[in-house]
Protein backbone atom coordinates (compact mmCIF):
# COMPACT_ATOMS: atom_id res chain seq x y z
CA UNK A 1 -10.25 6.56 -3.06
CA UNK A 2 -13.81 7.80 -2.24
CA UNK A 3 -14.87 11.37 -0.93
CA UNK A 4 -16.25 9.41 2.40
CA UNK A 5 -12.88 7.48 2.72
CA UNK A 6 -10.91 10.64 2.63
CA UNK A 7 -12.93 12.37 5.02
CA UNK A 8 -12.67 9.23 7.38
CA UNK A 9 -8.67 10.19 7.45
CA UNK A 10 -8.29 12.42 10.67
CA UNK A 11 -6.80 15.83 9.56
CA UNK A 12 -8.46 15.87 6.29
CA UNK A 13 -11.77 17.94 5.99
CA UNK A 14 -14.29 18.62 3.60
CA UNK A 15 -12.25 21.13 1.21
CA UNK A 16 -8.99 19.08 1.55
CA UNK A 17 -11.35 16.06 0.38
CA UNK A 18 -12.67 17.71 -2.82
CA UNK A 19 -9.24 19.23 -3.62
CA UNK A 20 -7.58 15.93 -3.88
CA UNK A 21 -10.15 14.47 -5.60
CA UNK A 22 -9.70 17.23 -8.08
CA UNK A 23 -6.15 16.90 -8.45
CA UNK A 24 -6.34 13.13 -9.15
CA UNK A 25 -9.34 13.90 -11.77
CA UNK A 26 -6.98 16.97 -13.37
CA UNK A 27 -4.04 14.69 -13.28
CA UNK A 28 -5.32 11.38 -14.28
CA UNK A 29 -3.88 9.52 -11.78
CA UNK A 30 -1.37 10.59 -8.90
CA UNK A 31 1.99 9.75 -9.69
CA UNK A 32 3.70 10.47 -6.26
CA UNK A 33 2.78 11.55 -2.86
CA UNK A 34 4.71 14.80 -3.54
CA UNK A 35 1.87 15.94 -5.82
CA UNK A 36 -0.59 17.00 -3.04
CA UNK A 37 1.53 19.60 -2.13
CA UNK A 38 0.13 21.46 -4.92
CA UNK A 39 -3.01 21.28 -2.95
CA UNK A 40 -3.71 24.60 -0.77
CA UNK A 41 -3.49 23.73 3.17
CA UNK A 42 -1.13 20.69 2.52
CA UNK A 43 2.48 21.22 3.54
CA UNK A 44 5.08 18.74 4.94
CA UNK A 45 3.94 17.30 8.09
CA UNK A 46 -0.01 17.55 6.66
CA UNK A 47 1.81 15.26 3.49
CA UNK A 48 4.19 13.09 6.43
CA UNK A 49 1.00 12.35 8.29
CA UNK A 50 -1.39 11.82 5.03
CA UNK A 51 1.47 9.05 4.25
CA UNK A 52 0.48 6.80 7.09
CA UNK A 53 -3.08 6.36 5.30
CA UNK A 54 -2.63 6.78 1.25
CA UNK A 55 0.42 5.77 -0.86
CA UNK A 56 0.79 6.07 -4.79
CA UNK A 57 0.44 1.91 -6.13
CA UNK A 58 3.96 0.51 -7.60
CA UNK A 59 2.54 0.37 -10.94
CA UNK A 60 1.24 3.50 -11.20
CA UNK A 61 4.30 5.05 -9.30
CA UNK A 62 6.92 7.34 -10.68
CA UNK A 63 9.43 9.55 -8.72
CA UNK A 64 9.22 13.37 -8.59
CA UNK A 65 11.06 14.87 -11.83
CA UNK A 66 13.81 16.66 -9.25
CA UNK A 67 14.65 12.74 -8.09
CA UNK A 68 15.24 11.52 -11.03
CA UNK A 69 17.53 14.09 -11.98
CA UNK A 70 19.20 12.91 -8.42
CA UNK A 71 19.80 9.68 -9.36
CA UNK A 72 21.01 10.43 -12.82
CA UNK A 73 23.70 12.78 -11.47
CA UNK A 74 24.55 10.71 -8.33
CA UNK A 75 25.09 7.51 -9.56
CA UNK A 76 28.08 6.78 -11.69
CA UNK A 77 27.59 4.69 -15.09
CA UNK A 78 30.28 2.31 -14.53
CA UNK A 79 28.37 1.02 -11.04
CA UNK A 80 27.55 -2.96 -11.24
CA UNK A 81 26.27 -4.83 -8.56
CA UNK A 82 28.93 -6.64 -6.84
CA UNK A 83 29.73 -10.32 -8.01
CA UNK A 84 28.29 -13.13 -6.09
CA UNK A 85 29.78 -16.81 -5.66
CA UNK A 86 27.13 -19.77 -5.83
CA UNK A 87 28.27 -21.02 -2.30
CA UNK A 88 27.55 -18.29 -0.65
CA UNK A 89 24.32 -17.99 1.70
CA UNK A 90 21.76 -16.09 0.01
CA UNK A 91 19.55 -13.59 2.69
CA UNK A 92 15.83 -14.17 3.03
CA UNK A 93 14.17 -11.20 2.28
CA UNK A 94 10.61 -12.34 2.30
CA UNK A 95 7.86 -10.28 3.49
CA UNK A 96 5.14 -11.35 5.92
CA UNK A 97 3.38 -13.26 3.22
CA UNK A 98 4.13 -16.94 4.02
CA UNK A 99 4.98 -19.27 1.03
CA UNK A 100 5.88 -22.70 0.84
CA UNK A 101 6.98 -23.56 -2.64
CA UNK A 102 3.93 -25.64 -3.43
CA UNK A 103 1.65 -22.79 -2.03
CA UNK A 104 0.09 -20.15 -3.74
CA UNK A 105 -1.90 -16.73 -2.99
CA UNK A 106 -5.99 -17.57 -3.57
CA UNK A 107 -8.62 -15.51 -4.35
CA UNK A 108 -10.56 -14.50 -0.65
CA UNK A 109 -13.55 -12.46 -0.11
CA UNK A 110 -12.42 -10.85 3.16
CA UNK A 111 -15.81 -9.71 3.81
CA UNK A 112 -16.90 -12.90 4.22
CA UNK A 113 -13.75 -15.03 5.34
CA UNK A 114 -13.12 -16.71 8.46
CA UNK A 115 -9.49 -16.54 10.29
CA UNK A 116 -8.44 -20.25 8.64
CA UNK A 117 -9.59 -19.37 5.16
CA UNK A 118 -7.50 -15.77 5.29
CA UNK A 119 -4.45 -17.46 6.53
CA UNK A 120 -4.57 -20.21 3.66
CA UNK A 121 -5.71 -18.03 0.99
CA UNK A 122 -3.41 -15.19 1.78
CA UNK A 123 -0.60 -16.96 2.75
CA UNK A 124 -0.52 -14.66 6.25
CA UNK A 125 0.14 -15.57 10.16
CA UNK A 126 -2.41 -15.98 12.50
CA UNK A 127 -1.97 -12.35 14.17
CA UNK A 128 -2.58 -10.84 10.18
CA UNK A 129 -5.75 -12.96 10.22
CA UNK A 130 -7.32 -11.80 13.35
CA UNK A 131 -6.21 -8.42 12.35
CA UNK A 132 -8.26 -8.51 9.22
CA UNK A 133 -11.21 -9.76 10.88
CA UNK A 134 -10.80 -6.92 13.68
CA UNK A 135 -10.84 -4.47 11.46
CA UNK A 136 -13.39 -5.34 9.58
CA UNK A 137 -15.94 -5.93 12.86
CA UNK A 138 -14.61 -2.05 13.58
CA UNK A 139 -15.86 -0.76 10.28
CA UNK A 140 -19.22 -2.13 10.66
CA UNK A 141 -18.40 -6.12 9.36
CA UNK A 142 -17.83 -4.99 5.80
CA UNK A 143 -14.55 -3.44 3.65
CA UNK A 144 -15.38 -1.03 1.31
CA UNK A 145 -11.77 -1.42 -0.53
CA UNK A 146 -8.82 -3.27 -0.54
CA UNK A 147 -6.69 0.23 0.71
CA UNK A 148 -8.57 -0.37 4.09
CA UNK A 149 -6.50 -3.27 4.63
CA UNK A 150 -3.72 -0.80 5.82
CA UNK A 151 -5.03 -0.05 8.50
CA UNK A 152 -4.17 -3.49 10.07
CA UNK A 153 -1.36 -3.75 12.05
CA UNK A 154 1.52 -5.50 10.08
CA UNK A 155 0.31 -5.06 6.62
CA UNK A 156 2.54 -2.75 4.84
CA UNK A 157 1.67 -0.98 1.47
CA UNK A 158 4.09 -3.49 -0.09
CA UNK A 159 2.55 -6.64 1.41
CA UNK A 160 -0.37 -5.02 0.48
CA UNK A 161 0.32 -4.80 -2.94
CA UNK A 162 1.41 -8.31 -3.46
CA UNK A 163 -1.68 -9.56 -2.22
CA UNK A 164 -3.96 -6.81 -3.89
CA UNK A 165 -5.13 -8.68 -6.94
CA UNK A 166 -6.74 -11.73 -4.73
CA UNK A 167 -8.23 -9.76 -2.57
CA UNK A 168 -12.22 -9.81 -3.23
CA UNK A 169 -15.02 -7.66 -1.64
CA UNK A 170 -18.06 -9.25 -1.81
């Protein structure tokens, strides 16, 4: 995340900017969302709101140290998930990423990509599509980074990081 993209988040100014940029530089990388409230000026509902527009990637993820402890106290050793039978109906739990089992996610350059070419190389619904292209004609025809994506009605930050690593800016 850029100095320009954080001061394009309403609610953040100039200082806010530079004093998560620092943290992330001191830290290495920011672990969980939790850690800006280190960050002078950032409370609760500045961190709830500042949630809507940055998340912490699942690979670079890892809980606060006081949730861990949590889940090591809370949760009994003996628990194992509960026993399933073959015939029984499985739920579908798929996201809004659209697969077939002979389709696969493509490299796109969403810069440059017209509403067919999203859906088929992104594996997305027509509304996702025009979304994508909407978005980009509101910041000027051009993405900057793949994070921007959020900002598109119905992608999620997990949809978003499923389809992350085919998504090209060109």
């Amino acid at each position: 995340m850029t100095f320009d993209e954080l001061m394009a988040i309403n609610g953040i100014g100039e200082s806010t900017a530079y004093a998560i940029l620092d943290l992330r530089d001191r830290l290495g990388l920011i672990t969980y969302m939790e850690q800006l409230l280190e960050i002078s000026g950032i409370g609760g509902n500045k961190l709830s709101m500042l949630s809507e527009y940055l998340y912490v990637d699942d690979a670079d993820n890892s809980p606060p140290p006081e949730t861990v402890t949590e889940v090591h106290t809370t949760v009994p050793p003996e628990t194992h998930p509960p026993e399933t039978n073959d015939s029984e109906s499985t739920v579908d739990t798929t996201s809004s990423v659209e697969s077939a089992p002979d389709d696969e996610l493509k490299p796109v350059n969403i810069n440059e990509a017209d509403k067919e070419e999203l859906m088929e190389c992104l594996l997305i619904n027509e509304d996702l599509a025009d979304g994508i292209i909407e978005i980009r004609q509101q910041l000027g025809g051009k993405y900057e980074n793949a994070l921007q994506l959020l900002y598109v009605n119905g992608i999620s930050k997990d949809m978003l990081s499923e389809i992350k690593e085919f998504i090209l800016l060109e």
